[in-house]
Protein backbone atom coordinates (compact mmCIF):
# COMPACT_ATOMS: atom_id res chain seq x y z
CA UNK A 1 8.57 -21.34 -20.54
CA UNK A 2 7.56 -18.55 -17.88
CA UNK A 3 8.20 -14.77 -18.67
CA UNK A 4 10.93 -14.33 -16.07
CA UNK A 5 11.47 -10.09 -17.32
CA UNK A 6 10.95 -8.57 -14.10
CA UNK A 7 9.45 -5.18 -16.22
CA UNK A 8 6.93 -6.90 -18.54
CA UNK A 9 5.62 -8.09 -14.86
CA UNK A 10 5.80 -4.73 -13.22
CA UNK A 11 4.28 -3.53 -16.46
CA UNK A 12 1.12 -6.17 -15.98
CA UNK A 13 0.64 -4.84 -12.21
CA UNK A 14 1.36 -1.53 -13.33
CA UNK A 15 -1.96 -1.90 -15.58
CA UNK A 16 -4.23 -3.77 -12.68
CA UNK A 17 -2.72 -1.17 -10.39
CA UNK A 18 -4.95 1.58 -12.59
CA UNK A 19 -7.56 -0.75 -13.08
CA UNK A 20 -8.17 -0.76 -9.08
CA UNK A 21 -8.10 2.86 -9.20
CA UNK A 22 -10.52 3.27 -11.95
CA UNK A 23 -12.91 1.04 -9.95
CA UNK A 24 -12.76 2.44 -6.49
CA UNK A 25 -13.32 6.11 -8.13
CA UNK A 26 -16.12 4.53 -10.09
CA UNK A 27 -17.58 2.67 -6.85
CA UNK A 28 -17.26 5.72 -4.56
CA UNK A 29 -20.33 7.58 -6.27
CA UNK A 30 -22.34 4.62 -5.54
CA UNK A 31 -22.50 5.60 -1.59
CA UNK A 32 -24.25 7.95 0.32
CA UNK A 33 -21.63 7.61 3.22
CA UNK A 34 -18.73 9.98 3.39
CA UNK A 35 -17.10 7.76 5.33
CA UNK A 36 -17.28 4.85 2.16
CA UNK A 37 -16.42 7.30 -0.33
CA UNK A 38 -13.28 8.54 1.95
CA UNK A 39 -12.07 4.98 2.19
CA UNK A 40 -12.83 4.37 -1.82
CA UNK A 41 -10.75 8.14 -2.76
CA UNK A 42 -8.10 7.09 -0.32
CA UNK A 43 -7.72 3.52 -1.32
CA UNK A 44 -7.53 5.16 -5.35
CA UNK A 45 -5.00 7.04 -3.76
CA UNK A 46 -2.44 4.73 -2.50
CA UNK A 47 -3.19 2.23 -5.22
CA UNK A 48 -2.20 5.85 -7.67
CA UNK A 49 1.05 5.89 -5.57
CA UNK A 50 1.90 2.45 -6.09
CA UNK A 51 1.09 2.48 -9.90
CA UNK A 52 3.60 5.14 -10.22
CA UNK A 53 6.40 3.19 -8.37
CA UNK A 54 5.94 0.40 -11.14
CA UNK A 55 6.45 3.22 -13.60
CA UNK A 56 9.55 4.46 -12.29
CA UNK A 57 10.72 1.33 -11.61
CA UNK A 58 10.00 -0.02 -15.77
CA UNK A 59 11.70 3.74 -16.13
CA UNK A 60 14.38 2.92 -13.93
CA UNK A 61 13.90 5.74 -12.53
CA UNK A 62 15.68 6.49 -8.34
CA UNK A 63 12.38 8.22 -7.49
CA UNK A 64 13.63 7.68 -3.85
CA UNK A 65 17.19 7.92 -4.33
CA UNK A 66 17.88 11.49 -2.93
CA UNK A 67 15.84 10.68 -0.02
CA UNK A 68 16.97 7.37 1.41
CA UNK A 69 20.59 7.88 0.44
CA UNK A 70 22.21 8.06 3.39
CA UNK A 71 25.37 10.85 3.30
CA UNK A 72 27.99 10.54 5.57
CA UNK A 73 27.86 12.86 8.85
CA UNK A 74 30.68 14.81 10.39
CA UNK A 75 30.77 14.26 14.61
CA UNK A 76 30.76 17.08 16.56
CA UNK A 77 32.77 15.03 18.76
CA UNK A 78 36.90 15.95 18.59
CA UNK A 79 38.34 13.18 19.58
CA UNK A 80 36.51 10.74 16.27
């Protein structure tokens, strides 16, 4: 029967997540062009960012909570 626990998955992805990362910092000092190594840093980047959403999210952690919570507003108008 399949693994259906949504955080031994995130956990897997989580792992090739740093894998990816390892790699593309590895790869970068391969190449001479700045413009190959920006693309390999930034890609390590963003695949750094997304390894720690799996984190929070085996952590169950609201990383984002405060932000995209919305909170009610008052109107300035009088007559709402």
């Amino acid at each position: 029967m399949a693994n259906h626990n949504p955080i031994e998955h995130a956990r897997n992805i989580e792992d090739i997540l740093a894998s990816l990362k390892s790699l593309c910092r590895k790869e970068k000092d391969v190449f001479n062009d700045p413009k190959a190594k920006a693309l390999l840093e930034t890609s390590a980047e963003v695949l750094g960012g997304l390894e720690k959403a799996f984190h929070d999210y085996q952590q169950k952690n609201d990383a984002w909570k405060d932000e995209y919570q919305e909170t009610p507003q008052q109107s300035s108008d009088p007559w709402d």
